[in-house]
PDB file of N, CA and C in Angstrom:
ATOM      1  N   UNK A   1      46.668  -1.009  -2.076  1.00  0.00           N
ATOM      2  CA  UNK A   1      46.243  -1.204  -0.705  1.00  0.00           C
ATOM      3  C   UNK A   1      45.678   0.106  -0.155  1.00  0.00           C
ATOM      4  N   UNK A   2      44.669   0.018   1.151  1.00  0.00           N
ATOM      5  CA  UNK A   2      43.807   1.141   1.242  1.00  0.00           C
ATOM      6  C   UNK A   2      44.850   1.776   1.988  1.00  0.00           C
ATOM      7  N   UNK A   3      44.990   3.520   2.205  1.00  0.00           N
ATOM      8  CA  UNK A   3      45.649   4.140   2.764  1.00  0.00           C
ATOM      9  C   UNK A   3      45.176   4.602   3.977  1.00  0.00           C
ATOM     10  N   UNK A   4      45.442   3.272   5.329  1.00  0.00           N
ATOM     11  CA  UNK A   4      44.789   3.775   6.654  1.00  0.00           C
ATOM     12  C   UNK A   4      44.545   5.099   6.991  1.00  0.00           C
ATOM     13  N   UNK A   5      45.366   5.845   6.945  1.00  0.00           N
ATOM     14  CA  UNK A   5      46.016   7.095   7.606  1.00  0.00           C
ATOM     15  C   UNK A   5      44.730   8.182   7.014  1.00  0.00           C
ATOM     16  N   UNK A   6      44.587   8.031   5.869  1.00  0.00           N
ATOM     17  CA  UNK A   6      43.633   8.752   4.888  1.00  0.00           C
ATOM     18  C   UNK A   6      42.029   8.408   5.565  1.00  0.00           C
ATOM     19  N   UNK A   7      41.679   7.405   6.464  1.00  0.00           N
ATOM     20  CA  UNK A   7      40.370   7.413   6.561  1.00  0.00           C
ATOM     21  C   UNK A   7      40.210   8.007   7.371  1.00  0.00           C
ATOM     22  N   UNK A   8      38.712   8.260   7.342  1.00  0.00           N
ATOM     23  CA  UNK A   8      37.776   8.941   8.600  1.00  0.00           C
ATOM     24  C   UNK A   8      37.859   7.810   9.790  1.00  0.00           C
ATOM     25  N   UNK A   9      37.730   8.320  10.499  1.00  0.00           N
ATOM     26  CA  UNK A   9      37.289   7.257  11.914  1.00  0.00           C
ATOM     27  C   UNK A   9      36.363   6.208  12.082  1.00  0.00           C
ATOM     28  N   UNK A  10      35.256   6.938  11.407  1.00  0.00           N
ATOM     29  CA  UNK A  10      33.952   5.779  10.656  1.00  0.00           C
ATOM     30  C   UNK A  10      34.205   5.112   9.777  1.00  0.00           C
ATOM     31  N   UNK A  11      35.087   5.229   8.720  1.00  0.00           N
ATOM     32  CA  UNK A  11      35.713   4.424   7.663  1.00  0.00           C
ATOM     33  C   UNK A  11      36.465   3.240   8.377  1.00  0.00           C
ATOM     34  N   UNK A  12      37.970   3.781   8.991  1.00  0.00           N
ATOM     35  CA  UNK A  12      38.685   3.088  10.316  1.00  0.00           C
ATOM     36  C   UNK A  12      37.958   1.520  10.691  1.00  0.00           C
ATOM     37  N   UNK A  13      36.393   2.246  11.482  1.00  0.00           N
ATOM     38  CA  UNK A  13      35.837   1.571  12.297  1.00  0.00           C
ATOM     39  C   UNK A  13      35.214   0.418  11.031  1.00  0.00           C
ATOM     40  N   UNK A  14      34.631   0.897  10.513  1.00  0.00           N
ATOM     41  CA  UNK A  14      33.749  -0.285   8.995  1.00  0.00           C
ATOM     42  C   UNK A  14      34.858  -0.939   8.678  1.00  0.00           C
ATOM     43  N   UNK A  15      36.190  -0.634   8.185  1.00  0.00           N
ATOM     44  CA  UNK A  15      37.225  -1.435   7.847  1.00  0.00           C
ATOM     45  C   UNK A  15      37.369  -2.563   8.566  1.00  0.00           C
ATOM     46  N   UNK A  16      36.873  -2.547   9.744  1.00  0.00           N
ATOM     47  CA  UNK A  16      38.063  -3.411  10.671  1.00  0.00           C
ATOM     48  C   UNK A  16      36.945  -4.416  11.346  1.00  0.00           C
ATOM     49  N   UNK A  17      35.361  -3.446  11.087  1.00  0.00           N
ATOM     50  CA  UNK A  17      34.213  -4.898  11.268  1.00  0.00           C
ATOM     51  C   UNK A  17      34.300  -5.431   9.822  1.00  0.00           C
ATOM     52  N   UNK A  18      34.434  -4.974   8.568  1.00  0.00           N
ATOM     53  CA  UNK A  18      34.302  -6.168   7.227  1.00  0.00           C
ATOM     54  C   UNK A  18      35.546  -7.376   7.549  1.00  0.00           C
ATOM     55  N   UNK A  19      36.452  -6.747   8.375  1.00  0.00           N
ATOM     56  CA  UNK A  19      37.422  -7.812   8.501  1.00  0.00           C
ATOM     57  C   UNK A  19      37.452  -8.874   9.764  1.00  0.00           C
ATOM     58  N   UNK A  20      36.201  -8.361  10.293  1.00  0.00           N
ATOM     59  CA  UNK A  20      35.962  -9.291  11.566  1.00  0.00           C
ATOM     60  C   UNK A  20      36.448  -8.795  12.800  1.00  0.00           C
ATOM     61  N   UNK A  21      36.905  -7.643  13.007  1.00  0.00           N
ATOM     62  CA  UNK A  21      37.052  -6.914  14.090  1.00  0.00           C
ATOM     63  C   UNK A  21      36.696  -5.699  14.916  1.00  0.00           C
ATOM     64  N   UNK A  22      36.293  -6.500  15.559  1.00  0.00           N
ATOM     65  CA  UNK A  22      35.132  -5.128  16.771  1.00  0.00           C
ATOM     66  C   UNK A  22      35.787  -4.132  17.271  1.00  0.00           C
ATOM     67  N   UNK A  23      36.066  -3.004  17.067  1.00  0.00           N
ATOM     68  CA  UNK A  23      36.907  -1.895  17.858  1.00  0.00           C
ATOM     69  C   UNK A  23      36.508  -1.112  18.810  1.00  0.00           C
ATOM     70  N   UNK A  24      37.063  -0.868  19.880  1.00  0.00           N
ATOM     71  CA  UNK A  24      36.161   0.181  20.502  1.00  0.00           C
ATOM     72  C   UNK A  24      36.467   1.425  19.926  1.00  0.00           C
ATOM     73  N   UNK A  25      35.880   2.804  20.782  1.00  0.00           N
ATOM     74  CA  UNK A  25      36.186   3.860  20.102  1.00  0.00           C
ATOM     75  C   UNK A  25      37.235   3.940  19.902  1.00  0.00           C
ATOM     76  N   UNK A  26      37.250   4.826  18.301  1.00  0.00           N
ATOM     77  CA  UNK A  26      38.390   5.407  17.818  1.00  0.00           C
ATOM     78  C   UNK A  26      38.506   6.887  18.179  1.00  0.00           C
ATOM     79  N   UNK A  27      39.974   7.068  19.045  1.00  0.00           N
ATOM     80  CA  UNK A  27      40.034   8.638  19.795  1.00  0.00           C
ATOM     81  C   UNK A  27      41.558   9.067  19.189  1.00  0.00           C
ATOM     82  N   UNK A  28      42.136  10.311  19.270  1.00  0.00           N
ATOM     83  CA  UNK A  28      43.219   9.900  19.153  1.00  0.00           C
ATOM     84  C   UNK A  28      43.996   9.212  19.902  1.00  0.00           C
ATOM     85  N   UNK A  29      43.848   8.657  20.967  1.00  0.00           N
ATOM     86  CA  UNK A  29      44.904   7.808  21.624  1.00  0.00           C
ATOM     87  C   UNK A  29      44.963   6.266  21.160  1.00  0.00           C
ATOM     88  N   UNK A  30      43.496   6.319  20.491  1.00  0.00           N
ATOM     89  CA  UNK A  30      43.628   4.684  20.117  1.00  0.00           C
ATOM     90  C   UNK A  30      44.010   4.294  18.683  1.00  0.00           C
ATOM     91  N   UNK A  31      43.614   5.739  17.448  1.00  0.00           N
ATOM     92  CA  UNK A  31      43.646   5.456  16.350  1.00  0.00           C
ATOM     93  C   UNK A  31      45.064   4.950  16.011  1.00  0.00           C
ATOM     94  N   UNK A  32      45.992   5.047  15.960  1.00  0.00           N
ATOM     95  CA  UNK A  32      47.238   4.701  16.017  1.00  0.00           C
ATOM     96  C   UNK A  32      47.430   2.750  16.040  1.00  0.00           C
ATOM     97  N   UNK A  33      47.083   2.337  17.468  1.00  0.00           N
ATOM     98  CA  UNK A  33      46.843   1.047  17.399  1.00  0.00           C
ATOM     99  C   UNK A  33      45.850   0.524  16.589  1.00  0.00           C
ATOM    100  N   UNK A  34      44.572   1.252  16.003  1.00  0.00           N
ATOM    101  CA  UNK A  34      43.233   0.946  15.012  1.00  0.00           C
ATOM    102  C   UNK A  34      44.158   0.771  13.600  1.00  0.00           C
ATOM    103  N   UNK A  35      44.678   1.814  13.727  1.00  0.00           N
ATOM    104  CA  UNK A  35      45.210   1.318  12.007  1.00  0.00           C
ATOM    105  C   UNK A  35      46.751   0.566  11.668  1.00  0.00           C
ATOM    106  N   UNK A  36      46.990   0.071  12.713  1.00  0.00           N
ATOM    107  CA  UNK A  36      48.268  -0.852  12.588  1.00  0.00           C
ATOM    108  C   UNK A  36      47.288  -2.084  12.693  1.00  0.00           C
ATOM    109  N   UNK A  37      46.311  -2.178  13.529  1.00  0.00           N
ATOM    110  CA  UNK A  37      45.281  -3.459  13.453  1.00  0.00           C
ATOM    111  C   UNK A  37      44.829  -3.790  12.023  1.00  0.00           C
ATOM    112  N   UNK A  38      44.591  -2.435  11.500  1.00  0.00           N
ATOM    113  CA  UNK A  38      43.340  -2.846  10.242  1.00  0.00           C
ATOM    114  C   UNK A  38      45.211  -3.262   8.852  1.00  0.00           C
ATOM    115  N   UNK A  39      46.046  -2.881   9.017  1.00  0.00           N
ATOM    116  CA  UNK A  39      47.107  -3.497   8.302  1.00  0.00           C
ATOM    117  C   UNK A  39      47.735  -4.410   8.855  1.00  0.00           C
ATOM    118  N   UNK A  40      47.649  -5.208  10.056  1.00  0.00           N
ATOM    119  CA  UNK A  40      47.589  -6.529   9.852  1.00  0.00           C
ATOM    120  C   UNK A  40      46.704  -7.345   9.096  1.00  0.00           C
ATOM    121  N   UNK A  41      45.425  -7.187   9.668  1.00  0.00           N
ATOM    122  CA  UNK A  41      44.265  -7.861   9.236  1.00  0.00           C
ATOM    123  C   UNK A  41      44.657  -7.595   7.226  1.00  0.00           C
ATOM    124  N   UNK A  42      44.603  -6.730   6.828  1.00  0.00           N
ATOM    125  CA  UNK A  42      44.607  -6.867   5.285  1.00  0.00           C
ATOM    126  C   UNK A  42      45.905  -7.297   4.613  1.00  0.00           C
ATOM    127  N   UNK A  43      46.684  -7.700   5.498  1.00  0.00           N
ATOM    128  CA  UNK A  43      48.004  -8.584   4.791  1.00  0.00           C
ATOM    129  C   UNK A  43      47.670 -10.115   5.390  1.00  0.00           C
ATOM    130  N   UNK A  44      47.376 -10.492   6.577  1.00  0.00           N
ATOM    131  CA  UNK A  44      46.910 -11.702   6.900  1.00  0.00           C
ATOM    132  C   UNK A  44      45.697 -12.196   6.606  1.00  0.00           C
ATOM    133  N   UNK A  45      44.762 -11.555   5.776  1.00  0.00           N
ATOM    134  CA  UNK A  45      43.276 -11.854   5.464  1.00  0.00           C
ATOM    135  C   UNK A  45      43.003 -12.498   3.909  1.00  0.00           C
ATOM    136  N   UNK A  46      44.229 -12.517   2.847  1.00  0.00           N
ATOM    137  CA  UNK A  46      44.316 -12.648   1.873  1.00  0.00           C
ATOM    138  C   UNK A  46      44.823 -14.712   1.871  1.00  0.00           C
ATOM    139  N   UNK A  47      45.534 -14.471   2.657  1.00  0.00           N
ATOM    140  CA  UNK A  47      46.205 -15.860   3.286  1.00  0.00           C
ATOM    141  C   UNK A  47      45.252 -16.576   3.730  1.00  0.00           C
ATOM    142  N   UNK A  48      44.710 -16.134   4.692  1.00  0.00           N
ATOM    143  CA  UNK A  48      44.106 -16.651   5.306  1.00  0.00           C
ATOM    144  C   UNK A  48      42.498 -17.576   4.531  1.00  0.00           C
ATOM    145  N   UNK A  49      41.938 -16.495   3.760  1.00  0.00           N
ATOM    146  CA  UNK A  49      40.980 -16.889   2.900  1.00  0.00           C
ATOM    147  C   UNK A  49      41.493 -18.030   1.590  1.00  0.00           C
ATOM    148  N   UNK A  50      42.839 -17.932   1.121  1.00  0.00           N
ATOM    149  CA  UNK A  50      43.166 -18.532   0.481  1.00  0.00           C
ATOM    150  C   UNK A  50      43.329 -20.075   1.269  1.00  0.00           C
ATOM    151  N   UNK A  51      43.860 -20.160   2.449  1.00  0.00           N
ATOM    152  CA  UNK A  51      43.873 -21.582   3.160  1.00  0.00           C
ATOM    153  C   UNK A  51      42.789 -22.151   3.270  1.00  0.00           C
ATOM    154  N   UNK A  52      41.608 -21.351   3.723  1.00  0.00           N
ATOM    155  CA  UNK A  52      40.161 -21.934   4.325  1.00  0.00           C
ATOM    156  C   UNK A  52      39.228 -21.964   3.237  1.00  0.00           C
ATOM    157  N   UNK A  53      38.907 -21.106   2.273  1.00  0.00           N
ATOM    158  CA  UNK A  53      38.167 -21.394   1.189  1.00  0.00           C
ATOM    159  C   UNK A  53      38.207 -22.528   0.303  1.00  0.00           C
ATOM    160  N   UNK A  54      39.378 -22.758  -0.402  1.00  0.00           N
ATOM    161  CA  UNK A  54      39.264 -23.588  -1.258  1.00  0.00           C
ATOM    162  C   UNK A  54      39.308 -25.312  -0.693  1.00  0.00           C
ATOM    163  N   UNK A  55      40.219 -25.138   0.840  1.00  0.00           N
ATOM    164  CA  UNK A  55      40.378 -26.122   1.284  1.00  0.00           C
ATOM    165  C   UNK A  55      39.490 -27.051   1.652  1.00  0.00           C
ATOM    166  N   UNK A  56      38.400 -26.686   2.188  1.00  0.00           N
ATOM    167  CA  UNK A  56      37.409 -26.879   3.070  1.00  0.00           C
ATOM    168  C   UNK A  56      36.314 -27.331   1.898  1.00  0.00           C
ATOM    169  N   UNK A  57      36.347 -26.694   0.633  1.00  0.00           N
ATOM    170  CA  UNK A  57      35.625 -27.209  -0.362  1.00  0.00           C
ATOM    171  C   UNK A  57      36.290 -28.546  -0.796  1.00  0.00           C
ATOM    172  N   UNK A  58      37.462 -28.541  -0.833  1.00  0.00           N
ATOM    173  CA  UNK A  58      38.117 -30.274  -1.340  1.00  0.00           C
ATOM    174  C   UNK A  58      37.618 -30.952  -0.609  1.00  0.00           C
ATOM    175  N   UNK A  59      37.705 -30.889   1.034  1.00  0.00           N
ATOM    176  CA  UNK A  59      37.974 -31.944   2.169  1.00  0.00           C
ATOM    177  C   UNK A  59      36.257 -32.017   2.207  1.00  0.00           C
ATOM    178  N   UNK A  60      35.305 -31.144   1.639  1.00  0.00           N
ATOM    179  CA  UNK A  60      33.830 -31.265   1.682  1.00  0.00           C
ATOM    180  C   UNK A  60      33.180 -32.611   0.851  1.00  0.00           C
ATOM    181  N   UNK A  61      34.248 -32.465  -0.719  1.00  0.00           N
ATOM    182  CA  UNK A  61      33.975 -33.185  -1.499  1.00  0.00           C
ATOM    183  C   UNK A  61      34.387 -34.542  -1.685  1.00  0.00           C
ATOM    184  N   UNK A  62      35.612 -34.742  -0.946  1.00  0.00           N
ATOM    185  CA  UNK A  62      36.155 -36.027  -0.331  1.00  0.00           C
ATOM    186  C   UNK A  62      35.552 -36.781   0.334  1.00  0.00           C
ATOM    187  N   UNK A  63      34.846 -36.432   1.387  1.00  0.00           N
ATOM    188  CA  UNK A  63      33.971 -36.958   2.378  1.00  0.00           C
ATOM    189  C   UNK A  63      32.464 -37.424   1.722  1.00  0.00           C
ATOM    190  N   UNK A  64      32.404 -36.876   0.592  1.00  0.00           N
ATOM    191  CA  UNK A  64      31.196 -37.187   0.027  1.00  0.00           C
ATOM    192  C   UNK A  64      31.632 -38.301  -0.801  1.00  0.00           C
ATOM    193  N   UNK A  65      32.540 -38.459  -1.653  1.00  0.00           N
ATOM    194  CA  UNK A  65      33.047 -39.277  -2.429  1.00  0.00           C
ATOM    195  C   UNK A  65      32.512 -40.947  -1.970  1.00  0.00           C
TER     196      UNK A  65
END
């Protein structure tokens, strides 16, 4: 798993739009809440893709059936 703490601020910020989240600036007062955000998102994003991907392809192919 990536080591929040270790990124740049610009890294921070790219992390957390590939995961679908818009941040405002990262200062020190905010980075703190930025990277407890970006480790939710990468423990709930694995789940999450696993529910909606494959699912959505069955229930696609059902309907066609």
């Amino acid at each position: 798993m990536v080591d929040v703490k270790c990124l740049s601020d610009y890294e921070l910020q790219n992390e957390l739009h590939k995961l679908g989240f818009s941040p405002g600036p990262i200062l020190s007062s905010t980075r703190k809440l930025y990277e407890n955000k970006l480790m939710q998102l990468l423990v709930s994003s694995p789940c999450a893709l696993m529910m909606n991907g494959p699912g959505k392809q069955h229930r696609t192919q059902d309907y066609e059936d």
